[in-house]
Structures are given as C-alpha cells and as structure tokens.
C-alpha atoms as a PDB file:
ATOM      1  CA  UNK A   1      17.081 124.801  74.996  1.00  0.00           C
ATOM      2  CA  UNK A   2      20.007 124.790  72.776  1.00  0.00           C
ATOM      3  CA  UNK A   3      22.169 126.686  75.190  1.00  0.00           C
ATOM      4  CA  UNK A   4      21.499 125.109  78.085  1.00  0.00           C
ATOM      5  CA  UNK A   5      22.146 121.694  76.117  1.00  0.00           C
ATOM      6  CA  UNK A   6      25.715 123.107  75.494  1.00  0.00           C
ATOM      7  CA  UNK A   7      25.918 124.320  79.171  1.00  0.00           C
ATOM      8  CA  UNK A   8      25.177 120.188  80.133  1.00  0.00           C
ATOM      9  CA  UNK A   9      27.847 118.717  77.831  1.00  0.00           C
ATOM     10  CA  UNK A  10      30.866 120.837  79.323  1.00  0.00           C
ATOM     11  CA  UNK A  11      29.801 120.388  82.702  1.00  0.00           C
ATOM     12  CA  UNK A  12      29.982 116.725  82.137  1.00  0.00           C
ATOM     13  CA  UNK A  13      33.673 117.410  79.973  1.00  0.00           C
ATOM     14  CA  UNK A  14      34.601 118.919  82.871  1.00  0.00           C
ATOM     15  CA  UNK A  15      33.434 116.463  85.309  1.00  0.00           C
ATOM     16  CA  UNK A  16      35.239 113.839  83.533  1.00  0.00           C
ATOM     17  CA  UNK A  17      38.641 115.725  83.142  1.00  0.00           C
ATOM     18  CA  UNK A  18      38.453 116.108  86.914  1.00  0.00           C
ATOM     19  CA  UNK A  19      37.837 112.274  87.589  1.00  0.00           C
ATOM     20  CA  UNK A  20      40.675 111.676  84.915  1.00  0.00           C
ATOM     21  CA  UNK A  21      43.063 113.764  86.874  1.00  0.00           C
ATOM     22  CA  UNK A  22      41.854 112.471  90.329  1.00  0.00           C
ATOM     23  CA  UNK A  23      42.601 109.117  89.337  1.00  0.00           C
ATOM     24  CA  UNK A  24      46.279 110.265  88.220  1.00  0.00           C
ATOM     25  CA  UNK A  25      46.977 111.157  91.800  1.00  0.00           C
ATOM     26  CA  UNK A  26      48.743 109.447  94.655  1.00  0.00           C
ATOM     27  CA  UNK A  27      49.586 110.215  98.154  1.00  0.00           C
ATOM     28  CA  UNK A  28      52.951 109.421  99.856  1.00  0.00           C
ATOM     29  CA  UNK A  29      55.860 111.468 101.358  1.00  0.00           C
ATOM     30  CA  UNK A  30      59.005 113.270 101.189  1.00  0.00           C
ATOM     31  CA  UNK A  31      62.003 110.736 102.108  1.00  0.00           C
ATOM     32  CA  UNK A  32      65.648 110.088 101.733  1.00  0.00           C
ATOM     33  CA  UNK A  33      67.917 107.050 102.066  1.00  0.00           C
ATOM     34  CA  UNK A  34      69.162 106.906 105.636  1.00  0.00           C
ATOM     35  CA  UNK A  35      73.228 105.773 105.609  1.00  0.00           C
ATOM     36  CA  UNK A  36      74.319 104.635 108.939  1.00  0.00           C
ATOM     37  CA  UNK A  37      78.281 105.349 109.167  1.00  0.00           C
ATOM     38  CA  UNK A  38      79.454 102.811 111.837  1.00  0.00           C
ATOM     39  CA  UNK A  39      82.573 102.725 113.223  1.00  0.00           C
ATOM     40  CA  UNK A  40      85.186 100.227 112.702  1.00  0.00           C
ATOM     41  CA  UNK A  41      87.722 100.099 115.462  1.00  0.00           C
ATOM     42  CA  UNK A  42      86.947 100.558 119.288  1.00  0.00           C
ATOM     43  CA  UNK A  43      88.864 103.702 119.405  1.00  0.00           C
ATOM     44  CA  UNK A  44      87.924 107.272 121.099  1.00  0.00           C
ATOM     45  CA  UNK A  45      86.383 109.835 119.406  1.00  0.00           C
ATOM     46  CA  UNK A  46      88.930 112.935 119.266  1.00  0.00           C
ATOM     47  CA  UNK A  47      86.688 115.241 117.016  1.00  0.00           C
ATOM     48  CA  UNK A  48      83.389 115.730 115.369  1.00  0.00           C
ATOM     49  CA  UNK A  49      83.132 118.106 112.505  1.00  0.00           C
ATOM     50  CA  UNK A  50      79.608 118.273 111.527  1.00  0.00           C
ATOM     51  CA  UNK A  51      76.231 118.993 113.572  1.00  0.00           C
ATOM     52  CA  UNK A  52      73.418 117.974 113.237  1.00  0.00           C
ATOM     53  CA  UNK A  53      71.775 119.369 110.035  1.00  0.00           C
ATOM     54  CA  UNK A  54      74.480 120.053 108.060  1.00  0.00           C
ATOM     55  CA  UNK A  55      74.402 119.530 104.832  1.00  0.00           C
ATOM     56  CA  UNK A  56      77.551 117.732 103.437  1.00  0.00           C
ATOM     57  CA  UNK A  57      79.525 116.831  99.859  1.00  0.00           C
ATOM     58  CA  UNK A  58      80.627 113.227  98.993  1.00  0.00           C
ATOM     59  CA  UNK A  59      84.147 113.096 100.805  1.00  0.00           C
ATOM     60  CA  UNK A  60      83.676 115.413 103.655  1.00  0.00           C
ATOM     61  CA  UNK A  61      85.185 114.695 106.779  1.00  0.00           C
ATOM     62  CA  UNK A  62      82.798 114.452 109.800  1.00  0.00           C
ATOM     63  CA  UNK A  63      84.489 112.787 112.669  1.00  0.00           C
ATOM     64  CA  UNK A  64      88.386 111.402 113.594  1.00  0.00           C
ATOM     65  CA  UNK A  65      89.132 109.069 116.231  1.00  0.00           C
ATOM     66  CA  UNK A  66      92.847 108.037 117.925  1.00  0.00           C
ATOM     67  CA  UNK A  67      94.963 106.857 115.661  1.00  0.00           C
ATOM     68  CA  UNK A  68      97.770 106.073 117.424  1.00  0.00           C
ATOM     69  CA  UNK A  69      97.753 102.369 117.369  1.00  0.00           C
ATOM     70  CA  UNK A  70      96.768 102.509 113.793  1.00  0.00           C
ATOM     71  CA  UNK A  71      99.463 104.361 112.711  1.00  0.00           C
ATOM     72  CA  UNK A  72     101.719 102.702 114.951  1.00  0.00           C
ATOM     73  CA  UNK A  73     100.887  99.271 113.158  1.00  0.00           C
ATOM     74  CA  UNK A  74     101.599 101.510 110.106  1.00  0.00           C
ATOM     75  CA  UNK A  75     105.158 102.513 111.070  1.00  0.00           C
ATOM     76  CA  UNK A  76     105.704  98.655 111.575  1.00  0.00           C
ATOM     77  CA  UNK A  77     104.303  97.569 108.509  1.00  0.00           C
ATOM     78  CA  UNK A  78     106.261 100.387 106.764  1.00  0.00           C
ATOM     79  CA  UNK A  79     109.623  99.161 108.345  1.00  0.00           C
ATOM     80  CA  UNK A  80     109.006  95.011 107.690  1.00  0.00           C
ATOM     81  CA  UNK A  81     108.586  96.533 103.711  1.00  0.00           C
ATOM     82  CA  UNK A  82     111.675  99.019 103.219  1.00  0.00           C
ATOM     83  CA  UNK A  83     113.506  95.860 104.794  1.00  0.00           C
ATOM     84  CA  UNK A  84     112.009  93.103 102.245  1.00  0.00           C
ATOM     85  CA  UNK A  85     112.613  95.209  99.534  1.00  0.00           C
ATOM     86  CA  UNK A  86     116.190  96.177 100.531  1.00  0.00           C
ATOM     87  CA  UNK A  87     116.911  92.282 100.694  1.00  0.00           C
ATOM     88  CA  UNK A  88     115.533  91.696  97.390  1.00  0.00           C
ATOM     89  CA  UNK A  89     117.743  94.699  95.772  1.00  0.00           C
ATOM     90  CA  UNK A  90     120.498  93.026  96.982  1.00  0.00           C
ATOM     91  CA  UNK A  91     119.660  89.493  96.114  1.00  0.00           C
ATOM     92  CA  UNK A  92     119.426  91.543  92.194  1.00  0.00           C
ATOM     93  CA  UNK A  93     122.686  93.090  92.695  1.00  0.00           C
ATOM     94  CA  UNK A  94     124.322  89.955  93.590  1.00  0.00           C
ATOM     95  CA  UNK A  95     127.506  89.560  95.702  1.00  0.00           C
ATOM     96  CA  UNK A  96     130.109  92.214  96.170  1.00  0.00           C
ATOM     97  CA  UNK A  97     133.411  92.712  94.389  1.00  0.00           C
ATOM     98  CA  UNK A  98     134.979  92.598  98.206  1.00  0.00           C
ATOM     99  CA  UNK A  99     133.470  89.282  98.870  1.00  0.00           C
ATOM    100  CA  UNK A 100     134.572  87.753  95.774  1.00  0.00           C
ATOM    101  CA  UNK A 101     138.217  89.203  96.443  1.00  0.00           C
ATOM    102  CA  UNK A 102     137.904  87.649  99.455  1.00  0.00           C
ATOM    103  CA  UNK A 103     136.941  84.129  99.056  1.00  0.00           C
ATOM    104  CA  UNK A 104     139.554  84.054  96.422  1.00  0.00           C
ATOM    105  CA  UNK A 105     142.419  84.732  98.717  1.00  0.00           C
ATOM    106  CA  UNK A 106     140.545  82.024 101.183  1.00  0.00           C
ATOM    107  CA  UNK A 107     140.526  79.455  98.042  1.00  0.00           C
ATOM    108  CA  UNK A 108     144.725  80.488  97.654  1.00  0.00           C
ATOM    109  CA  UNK A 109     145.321  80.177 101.280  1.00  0.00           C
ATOM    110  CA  UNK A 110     143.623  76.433 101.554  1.00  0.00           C
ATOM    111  CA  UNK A 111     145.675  75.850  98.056  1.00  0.00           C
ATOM    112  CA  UNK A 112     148.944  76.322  99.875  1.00  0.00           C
ATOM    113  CA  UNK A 113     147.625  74.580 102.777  1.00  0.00           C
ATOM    114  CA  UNK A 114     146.728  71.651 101.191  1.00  0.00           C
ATOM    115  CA  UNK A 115     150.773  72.090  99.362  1.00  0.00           C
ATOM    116  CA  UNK A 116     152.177  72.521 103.503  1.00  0.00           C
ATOM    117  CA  UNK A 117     150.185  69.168 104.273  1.00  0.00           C
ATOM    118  CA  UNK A 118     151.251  66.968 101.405  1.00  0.00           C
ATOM    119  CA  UNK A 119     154.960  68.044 102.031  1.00  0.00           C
ATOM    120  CA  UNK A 120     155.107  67.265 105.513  1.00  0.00           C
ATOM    121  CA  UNK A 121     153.445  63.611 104.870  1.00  0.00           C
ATOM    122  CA  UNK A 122     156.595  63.109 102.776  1.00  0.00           C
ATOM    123  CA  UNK A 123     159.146  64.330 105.338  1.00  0.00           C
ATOM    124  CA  UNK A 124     157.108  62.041 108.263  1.00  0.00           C
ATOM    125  CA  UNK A 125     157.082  59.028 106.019  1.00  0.00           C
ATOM    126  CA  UNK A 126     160.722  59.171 105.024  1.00  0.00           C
ATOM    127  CA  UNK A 127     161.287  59.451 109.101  1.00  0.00           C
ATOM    128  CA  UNK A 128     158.967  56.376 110.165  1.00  0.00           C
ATOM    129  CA  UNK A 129     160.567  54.577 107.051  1.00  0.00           C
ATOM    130  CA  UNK A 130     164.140  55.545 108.985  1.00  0.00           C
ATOM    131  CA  UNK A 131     162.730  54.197 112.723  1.00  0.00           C
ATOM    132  CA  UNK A 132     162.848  57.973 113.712  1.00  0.00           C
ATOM    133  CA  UNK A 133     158.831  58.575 114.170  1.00  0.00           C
ATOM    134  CA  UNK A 134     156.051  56.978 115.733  1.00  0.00           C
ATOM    135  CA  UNK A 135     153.088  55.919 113.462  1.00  0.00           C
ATOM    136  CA  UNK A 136     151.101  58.125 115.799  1.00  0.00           C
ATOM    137  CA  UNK A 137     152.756  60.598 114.211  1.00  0.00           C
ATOM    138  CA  UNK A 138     152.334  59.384 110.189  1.00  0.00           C
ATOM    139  CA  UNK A 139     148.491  59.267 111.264  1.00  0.00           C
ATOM    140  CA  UNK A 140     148.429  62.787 112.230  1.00  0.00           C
ATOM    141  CA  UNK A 141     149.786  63.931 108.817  1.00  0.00           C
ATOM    142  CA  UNK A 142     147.579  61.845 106.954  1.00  0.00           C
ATOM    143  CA  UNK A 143     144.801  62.976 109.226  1.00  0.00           C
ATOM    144  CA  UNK A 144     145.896  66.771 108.714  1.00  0.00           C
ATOM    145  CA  UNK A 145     146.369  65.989 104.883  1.00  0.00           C
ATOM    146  CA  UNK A 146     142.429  65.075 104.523  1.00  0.00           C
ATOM    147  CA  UNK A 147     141.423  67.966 106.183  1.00  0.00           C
ATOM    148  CA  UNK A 148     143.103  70.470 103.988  1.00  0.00           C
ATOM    149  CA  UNK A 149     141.861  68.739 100.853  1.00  0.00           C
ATOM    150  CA  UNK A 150     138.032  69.334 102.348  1.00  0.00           C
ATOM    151  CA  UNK A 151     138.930  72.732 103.007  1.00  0.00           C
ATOM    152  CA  UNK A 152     140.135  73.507 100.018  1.00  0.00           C
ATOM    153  CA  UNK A 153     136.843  72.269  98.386  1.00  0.00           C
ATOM    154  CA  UNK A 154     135.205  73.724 100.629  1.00  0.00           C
ATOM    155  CA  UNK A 155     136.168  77.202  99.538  1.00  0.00           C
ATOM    156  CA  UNK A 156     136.029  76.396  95.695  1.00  0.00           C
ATOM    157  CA  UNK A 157     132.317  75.865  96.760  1.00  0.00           C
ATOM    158  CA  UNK A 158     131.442  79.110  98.695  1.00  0.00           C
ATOM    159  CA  UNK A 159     133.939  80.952  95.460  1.00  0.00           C
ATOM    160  CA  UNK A 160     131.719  79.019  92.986  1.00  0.00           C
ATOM    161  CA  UNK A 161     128.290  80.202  94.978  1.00  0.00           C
ATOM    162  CA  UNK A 162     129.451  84.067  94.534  1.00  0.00           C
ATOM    163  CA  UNK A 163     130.654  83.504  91.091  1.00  0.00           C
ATOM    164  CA  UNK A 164     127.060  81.780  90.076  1.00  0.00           C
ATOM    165  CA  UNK A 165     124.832  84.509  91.590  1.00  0.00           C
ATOM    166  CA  UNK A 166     121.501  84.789  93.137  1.00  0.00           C
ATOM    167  CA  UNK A 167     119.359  81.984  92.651  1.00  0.00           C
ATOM    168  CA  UNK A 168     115.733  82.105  90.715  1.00  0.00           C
ATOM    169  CA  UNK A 169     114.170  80.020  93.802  1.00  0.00           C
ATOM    170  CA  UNK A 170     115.861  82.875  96.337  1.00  0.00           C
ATOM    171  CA  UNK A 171     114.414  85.626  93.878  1.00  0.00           C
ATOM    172  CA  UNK A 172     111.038  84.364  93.907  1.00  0.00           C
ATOM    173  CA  UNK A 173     111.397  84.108  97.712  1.00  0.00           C
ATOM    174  CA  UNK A 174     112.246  88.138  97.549  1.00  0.00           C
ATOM    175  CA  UNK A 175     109.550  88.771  95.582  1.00  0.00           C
ATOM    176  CA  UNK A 176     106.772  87.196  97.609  1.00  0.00           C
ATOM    177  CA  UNK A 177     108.211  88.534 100.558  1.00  0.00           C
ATOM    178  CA  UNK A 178     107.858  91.900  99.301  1.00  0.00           C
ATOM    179  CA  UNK A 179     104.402  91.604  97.902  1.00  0.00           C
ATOM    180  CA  UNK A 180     103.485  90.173 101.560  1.00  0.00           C
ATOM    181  CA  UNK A 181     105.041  93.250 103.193  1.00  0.00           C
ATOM    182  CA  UNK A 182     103.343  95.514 100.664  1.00  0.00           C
ATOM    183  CA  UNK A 183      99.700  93.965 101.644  1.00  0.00           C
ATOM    184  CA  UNK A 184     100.559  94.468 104.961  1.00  0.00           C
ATOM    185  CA  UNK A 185     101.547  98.184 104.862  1.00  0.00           C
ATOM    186  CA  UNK A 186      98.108  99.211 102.836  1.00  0.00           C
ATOM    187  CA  UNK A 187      96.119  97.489 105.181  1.00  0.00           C
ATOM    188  CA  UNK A 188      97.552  99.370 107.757  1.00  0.00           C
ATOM    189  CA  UNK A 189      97.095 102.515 105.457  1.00  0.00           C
ATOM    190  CA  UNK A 190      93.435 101.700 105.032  1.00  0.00           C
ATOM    191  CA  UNK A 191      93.006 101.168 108.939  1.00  0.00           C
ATOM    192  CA  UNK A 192      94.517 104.563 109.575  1.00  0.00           C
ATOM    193  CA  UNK A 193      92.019 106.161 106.725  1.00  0.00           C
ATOM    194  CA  UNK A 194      88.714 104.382 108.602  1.00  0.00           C
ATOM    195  CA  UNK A 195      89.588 106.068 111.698  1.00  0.00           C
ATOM    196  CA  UNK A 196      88.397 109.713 109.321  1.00  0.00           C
ATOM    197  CA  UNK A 197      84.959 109.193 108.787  1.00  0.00           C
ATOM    198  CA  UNK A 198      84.075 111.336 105.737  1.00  0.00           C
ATOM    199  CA  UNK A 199      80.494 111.301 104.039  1.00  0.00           C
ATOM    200  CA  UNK A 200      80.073 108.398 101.136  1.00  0.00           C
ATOM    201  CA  UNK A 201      77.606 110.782  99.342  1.00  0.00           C
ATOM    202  CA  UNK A 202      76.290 114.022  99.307  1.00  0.00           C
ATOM    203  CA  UNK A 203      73.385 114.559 101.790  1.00  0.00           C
ATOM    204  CA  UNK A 204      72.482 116.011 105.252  1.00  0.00           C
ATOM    205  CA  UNK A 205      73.850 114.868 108.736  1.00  0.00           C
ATOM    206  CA  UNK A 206      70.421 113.438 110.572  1.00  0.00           C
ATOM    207  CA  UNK A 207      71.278 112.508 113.796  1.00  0.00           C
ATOM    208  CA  UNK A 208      74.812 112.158 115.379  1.00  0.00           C
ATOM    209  CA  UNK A 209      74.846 109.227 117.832  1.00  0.00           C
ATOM    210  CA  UNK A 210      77.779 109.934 120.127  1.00  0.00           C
ATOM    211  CA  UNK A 211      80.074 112.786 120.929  1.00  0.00           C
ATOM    212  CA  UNK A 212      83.919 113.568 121.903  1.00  0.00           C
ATOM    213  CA  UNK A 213      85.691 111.292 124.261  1.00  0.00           C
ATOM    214  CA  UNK A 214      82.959 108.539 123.751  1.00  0.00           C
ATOM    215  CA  UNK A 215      84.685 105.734 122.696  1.00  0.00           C
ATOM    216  CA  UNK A 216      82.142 103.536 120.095  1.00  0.00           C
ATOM    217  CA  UNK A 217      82.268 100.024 119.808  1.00  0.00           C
ATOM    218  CA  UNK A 218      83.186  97.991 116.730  1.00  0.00           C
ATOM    219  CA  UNK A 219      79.819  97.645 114.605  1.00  0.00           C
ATOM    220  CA  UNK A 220      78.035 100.880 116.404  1.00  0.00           C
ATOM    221  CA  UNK A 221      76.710 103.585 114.227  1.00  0.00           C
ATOM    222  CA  UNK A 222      77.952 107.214 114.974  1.00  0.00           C
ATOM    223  CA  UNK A 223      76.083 109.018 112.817  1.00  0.00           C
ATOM    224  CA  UNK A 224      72.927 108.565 110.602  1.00  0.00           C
ATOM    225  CA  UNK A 225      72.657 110.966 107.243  1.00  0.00           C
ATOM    226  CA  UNK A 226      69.938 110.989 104.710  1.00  0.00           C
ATOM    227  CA  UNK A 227      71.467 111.071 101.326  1.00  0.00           C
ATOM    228  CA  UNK A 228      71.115 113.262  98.221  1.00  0.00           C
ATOM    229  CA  UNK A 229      70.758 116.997  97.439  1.00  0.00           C
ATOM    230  CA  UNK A 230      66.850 116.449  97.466  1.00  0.00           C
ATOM    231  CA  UNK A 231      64.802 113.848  99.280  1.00  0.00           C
ATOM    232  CA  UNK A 232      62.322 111.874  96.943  1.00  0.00           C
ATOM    233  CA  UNK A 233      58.522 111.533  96.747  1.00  0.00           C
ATOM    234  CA  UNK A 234      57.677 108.087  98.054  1.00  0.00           C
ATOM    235  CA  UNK A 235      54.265 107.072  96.846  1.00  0.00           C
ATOM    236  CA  UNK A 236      51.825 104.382  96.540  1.00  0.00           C
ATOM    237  CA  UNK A 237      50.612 103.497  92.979  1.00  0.00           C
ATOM    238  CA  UNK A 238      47.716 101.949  93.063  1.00  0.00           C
ATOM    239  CA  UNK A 239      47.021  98.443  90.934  1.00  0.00           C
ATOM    240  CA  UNK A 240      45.489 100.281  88.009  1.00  0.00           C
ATOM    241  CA  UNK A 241      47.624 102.513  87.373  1.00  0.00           C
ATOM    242  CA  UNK A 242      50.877 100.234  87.564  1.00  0.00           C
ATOM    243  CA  UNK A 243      51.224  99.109  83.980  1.00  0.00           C
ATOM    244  CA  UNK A 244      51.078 102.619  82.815  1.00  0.00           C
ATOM    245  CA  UNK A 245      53.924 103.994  85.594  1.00  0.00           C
ATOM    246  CA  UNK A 246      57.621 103.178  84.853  1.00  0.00           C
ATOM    247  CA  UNK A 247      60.895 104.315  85.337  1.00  0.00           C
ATOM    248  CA  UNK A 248      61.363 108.092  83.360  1.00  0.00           C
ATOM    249  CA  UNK A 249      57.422 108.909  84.026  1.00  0.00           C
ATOM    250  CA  UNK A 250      57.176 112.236  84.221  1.00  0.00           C
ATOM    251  CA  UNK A 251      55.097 113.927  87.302  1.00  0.00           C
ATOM    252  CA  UNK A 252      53.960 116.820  89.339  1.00  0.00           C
ATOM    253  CA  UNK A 253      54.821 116.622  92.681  1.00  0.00           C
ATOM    254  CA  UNK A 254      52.297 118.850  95.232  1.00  0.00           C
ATOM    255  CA  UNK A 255      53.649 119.432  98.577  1.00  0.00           C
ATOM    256  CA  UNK A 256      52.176 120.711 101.497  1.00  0.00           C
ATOM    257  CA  UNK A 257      53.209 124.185 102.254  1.00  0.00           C
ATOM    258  CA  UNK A 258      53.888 125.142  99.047  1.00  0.00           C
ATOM    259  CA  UNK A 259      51.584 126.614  96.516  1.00  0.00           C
ATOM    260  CA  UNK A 260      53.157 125.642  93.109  1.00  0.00           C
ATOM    261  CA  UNK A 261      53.558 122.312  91.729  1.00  0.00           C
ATOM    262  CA  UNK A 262      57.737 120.759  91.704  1.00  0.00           C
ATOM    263  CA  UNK A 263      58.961 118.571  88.482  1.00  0.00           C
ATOM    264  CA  UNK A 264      59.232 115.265  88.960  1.00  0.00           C
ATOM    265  CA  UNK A 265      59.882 111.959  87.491  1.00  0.00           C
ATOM    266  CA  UNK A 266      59.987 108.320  87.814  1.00  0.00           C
ATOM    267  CA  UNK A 267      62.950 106.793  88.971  1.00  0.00           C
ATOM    268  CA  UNK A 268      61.418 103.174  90.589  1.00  0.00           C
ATOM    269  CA  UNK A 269      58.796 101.277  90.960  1.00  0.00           C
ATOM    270  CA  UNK A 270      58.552  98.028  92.778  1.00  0.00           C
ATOM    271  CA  UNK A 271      57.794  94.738  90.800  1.00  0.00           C
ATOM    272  CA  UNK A 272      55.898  93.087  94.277  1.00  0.00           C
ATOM    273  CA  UNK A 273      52.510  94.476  95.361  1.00  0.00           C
ATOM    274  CA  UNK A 274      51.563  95.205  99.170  1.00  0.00           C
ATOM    275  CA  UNK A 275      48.790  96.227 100.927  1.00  0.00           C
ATOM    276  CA  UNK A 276      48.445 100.517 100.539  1.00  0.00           C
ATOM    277  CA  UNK A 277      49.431 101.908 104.223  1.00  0.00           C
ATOM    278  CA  UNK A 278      46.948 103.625 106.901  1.00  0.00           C
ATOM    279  CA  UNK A 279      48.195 107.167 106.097  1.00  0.00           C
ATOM    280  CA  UNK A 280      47.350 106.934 101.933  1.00  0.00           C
ATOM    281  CA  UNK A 281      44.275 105.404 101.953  1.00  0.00           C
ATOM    282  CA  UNK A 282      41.605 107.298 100.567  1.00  0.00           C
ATOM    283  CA  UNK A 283      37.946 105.539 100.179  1.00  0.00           C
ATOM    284  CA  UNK A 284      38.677 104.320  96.395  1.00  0.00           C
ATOM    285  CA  UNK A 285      41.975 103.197  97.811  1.00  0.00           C
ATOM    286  CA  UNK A 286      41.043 100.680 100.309  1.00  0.00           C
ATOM    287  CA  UNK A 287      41.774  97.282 100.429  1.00  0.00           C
ATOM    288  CA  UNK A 288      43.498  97.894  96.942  1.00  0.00           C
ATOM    289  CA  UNK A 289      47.150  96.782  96.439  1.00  0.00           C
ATOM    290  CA  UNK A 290      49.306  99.316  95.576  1.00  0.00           C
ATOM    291  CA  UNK A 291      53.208  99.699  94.484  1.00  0.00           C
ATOM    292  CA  UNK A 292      55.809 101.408  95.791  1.00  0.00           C
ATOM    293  CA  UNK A 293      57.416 104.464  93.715  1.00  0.00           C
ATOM    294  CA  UNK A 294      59.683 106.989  94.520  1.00  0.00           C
ATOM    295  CA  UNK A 295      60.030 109.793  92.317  1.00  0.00           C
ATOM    296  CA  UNK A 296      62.980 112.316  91.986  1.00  0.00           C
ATOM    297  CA  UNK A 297      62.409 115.932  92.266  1.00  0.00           C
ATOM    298  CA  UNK A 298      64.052 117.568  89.448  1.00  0.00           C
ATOM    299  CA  UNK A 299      65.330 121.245  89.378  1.00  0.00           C
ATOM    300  CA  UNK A 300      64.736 122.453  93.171  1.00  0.00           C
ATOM    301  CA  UNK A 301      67.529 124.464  94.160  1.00  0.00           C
ATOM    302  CA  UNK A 302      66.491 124.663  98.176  1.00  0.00           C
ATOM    303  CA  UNK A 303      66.289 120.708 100.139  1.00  0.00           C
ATOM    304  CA  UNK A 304      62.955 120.086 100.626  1.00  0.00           C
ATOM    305  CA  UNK A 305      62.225 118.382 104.130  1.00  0.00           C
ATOM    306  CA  UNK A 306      61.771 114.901 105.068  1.00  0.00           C
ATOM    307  CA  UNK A 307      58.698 113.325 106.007  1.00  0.00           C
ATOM    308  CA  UNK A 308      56.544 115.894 104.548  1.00  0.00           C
ATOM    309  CA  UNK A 309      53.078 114.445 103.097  1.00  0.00           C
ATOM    310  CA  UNK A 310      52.770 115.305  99.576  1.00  0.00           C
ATOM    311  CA  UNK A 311      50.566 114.279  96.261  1.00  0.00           C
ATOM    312  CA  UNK A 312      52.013 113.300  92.824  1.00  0.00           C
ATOM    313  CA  UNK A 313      50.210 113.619  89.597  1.00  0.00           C
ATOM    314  CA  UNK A 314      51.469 111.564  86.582  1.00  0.00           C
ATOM    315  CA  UNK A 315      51.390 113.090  83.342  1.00  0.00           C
ATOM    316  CA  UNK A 316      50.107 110.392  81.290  1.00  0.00           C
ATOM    317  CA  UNK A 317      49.540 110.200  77.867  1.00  0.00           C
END
C-alpha cells in the first residue's frame, strides 16, 4: 500500500509539471520586418547587384539607376557655388591697388578740368565785357563750368567708395548667397546618392520587383528585404499569461524541423489585446484574447527561415 501510495503522488507531480509547462507555451511563427526600398526619381534602372536571396550588410549597394541628369544638376549647382563664393572673396579682399591708382588719376584729370573751365569763363567774360562775344557764348562756359564741377565730385565719390571698402549690407548679401548655393549643391549631391540604392540594414533580399532597363516610377518599390541576421518568433500570449511576459523574458523557442530547443528572449509585447488568429488556436485558446510578442533568437549562427510555425516556452519564475 505504501508504495503504490508513493507511485500516486509523483504521477500526479508529474501531471502537474506537465500542465505547468503546457500552459507556458505559445504558438506563432518565424518572421522578419519587410523594408520596401522605393525608388525616388523616374529614372532607368542600369544595374542590379543582388538576387533574390542574398543576404546583405547595412550599406550594401543593390541597384544604380541613370544618373545623368542628376549629376548634371550637380555640375550646375557646383558651378552657381565656386562663383558665389569667388564674389564673396573678393567683396573680403576689397578693391584693387590698380583701381584705386586709377580713379585717382580720374579725380586729377576732372581737377584740372574743372581749372581749364574756370579759366576760360574769365577770358569769355573779359571778351563779352569788350563787345567781342556773343552771350551765347558766356552761357556755354558757364554751362561747361557746371559740368566739370559735377564731374569732379563725381569722381571724389567713386575714389571715396574704393577708399571705404566693402560694405557690411554687400557682405551679408555674399554670405547668404553662398549658403544658398551651398544648399543647392548638397541637394544635388543627395539626389545623385538616391539614384545607389544600398541596404538600410542588414537582412536578406526577398523579392526584387523590377529588373534592368525598367524604368520605375517615383513612389514604386524595387525591392522588398526582410531585415536582421535572424527573423523573430512572433507569438500570441494569451490573457493569462500577459502580466507575467515583458520585455527581457527569457524563452525557448521550438521550431519545426529542428530537434533542439533555440535561446530566446523577449523583446515586445503589445499593450492592446486582439482576438488569437485561426492558425494558433488550440481548444483552451479559443475565444481568448491574446497579445502579440515577438521574441529574438539569440546565438544562432545559420538564418532561420521565414514563416516557419514554431512554439515558445517562457521560462518563468
């Protein structure tokens, strides 16, 4: 009696470690993040790099289209800049040693000028005073008089400009012009980069969505990867077990195919509830709400493929 008394009470142990883990235990699958990588300008597609089902490191390039426009517009840009910035170097340098030379000799020539003009008033007014000229001709001296005066003002103003320098407001103008020119030239840069699509993260190619020659338009993907060096478990936690499940959970994750249980842990859980899909419904599971997890594989060396069905086992405490 006493032994098979013993022989009852680890058959029930038993019985209940096996309900404990069952209850641990959710169903889901092996998925990634698909990236769609769309294209940007409506421009040919001159080469394709990767096939489908290649895996890929952050930065690789995948496919080129023309850039000949783009870098055209580049060029362009480029030019409008080395000229903006030439102008403002020589709005810092300020004027020349030969223009200042020379509107000095145009200040000395309106000088004697203005001397010429003033003497030959005096010779045409001591004439008129004699009866020997017109006063058509006394109003042209006086008339030629005034107009070398202005002159000669004139180019004490343009001598006074050079002597004074640049201006602050015409430095400022410079500036901005520059700056504007400089915006202009790395947009064009960053139009002739998008034409090189390279990979935003590390992952495999899924699905490539047109091929050489095709030309795309703007908005279209042209190819679809699903990112990261391992796919994740996505599973349904069930409403009971939810308060004990959180990010950093430790797991085993059982996939079909493979005989040994994969490390795994908890990297999300969602905070809204939904109704457990068709394909993880099991007969305690129905009509339940559940929440979606996804759980990282940790320390798999070979990429585990998508859409496999697989069962994860928290290790609670």
């Amino acid at each position: 009696m006493k032994g098979l008394f013993i022989n009852v009470l680890l058959i029930s142990a038993l019985t209940a470690c096996g309900s404990a883990d069952e209850s641990n235990r959710v169903v889901g699958e092996l998925a990634s993040d698909r990236i769609e990588l769309s294209a940007e300008f409506n421009e040919p597609i001159v080469e394709i790099v990767v096939a489908e089902g290649d895996k890929v490191s952050v930065g690789q390039l995948l496919l080129r289209q023309n850039d000949a426009r783009a870098r055209a517009r580049l060029d362009e840009a480029e030019a409008i800049y080395l000229q903006s910035k030439a102008r403002m170097d020589e709005l810092l340098r300020g004027p020349r040693g030969e223009q200042i030379s020379a509107a000095r000799a145009t200040v000395e020539g309106a000088t004697q000028d203005l001397d010429f003009r003033q003497n030959e008033l005096i010779r045409v007014q001591e004439i008129h005073r004699r009866g020997l000229a017109s006063a058509d001709a006394l109003d042209k001296a006086n008339a030629a008089l005034d107009a070398a005066q202005a002159t000669l003002k004139l180019r004490l103003a343009q001598l006074e400009e050079l002597l004074a320098g640049t201006t602050v407001e015409e430095l400022a103008q410079a500036e901005q012009s520059v700056k504007q020119a400089m915006a202009r030239r790395e947009g064009a840069e960053i139009d002739v980069a998008r034409l090189s699509l390279v990979a935003p993260v590390s992952g495999v190619v899924d699905s490539r969505l047109f091929e050489i020659g095709e030309r795309p338009g703007v908005g279209q993907p042209l190819l679809v990867m699903l990112g990261g060096v391992q796919p994740y478990a996505r599973v349904y936690v069930p409403e009971n077990l939810r308060v004990q499940i959180g990010s950093g959970t430790k797991a085993r994750v059982f996939v079909d195919g493979l005989d040994r249980a994969i490390a795994g842990q908890v990297r999300w859980v969602s905070s809204e509830p939904a109704f457990t899909p068709y394909f993880a419904l099991t007969e305690r599971d129905r009509g339940r709400l559940s929440y979606v997890a996804k759980i990282d594989i940790l320390n798999e060396a070979t990429r585990l493929p998508d859409g496999v069905p697989v069962e994860v086992e928290f290790e609670l405490d």
